[in-house]
Protein backbone atom coordinates (compact mmCIF):
# COMPACT_ATOMS: atom_id res chain seq x y z
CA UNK A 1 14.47 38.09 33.49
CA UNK A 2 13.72 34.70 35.78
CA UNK A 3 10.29 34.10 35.57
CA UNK A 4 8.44 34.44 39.18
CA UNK A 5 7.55 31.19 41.12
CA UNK A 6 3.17 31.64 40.21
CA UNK A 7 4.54 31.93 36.30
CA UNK A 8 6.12 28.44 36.74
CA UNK A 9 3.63 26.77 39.10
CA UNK A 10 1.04 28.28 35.79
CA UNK A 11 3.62 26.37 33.66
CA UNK A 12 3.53 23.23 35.08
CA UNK A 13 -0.64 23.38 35.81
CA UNK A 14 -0.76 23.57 32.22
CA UNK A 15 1.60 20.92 31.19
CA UNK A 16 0.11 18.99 33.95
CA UNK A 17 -3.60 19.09 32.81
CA UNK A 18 -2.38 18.79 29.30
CA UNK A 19 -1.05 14.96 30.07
CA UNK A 20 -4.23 14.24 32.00
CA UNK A 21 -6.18 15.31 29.36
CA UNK A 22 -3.87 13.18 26.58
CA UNK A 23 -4.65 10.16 28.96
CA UNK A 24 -8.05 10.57 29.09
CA UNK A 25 -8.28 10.57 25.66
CA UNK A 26 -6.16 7.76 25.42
CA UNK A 27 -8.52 5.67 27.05
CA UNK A 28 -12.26 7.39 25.82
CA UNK A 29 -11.20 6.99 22.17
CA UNK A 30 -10.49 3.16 21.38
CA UNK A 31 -13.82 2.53 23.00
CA UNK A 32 -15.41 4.89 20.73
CA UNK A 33 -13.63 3.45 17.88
CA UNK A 34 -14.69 0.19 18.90
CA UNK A 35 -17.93 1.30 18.64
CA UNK A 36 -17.93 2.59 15.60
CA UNK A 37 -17.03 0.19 14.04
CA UNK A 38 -19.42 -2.19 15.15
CA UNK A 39 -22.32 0.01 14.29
CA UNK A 40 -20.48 -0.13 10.67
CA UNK A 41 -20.53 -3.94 10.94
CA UNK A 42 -24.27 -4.33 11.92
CA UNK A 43 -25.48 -1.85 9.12
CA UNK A 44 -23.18 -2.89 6.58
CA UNK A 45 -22.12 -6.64 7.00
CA UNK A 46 -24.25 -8.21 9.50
CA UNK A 47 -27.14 -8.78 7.17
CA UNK A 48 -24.93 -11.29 5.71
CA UNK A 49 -21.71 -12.25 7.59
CA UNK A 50 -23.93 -12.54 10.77
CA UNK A 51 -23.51 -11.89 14.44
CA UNK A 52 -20.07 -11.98 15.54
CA UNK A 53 -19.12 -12.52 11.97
CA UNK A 54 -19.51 -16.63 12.13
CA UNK A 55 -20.87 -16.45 8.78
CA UNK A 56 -24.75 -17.36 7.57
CA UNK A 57 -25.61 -18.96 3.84
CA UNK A 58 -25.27 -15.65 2.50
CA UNK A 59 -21.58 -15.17 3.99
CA UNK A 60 -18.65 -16.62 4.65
CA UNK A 61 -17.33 -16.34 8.39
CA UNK A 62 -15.02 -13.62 8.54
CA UNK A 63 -13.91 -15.08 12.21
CA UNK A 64 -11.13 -17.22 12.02
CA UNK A 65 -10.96 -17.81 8.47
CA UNK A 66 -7.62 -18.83 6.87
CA UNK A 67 -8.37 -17.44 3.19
CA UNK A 68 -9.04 -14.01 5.06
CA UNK A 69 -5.54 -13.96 7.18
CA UNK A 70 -3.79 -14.79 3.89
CA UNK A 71 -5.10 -11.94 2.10
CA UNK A 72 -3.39 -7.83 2.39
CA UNK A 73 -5.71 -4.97 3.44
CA UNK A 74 -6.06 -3.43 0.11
CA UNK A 75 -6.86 -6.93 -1.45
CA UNK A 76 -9.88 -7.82 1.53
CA UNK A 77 -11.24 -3.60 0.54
CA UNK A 78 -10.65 -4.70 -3.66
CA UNK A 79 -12.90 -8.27 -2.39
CA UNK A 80 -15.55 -6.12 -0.38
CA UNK A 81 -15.73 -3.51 -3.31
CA UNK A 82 -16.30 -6.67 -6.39
């Protein structure tokens, strides 16, 4: 049976509003990533890597630092965990 003309106009609404809503998304959730994770930086590393992470005498300067770039992901979480 061919499917009547308001069964693929519902079709293609739906597909439609599903790829708006995939963009929208696309571009809400980075920011709230973002912003996540800097309310993870101010409560957890702040204190002592400073603002903008250019280091205080308690921390190093995670911004820009050579030692840092060198180092894998699992070895920076093993040096945050010590």
């Amino acid at each position: 049976m061919k499917p009547s003309v308001l069964q693929s106009f519902d079709t293609m609404a739906r597909s439609m509003y599903f790829w708006l809503l995939v963009l929208v998304l696309a571009e809400v959730a980075p920011a709230q990533v973002k912003g996540a994770g800097e309310q993870q930086y101010a409560a957890l590393c702040a204190g002592c890597h400073g603002e903008g992470a250019a280091g205080t005498d308690r921390g190093p300067a995670l911004v820009n630092n050579r030692a840092l770039r060198r180092r894998s992901e699992a070895q920076i979480r093993r040096l945050i965990r010590e």
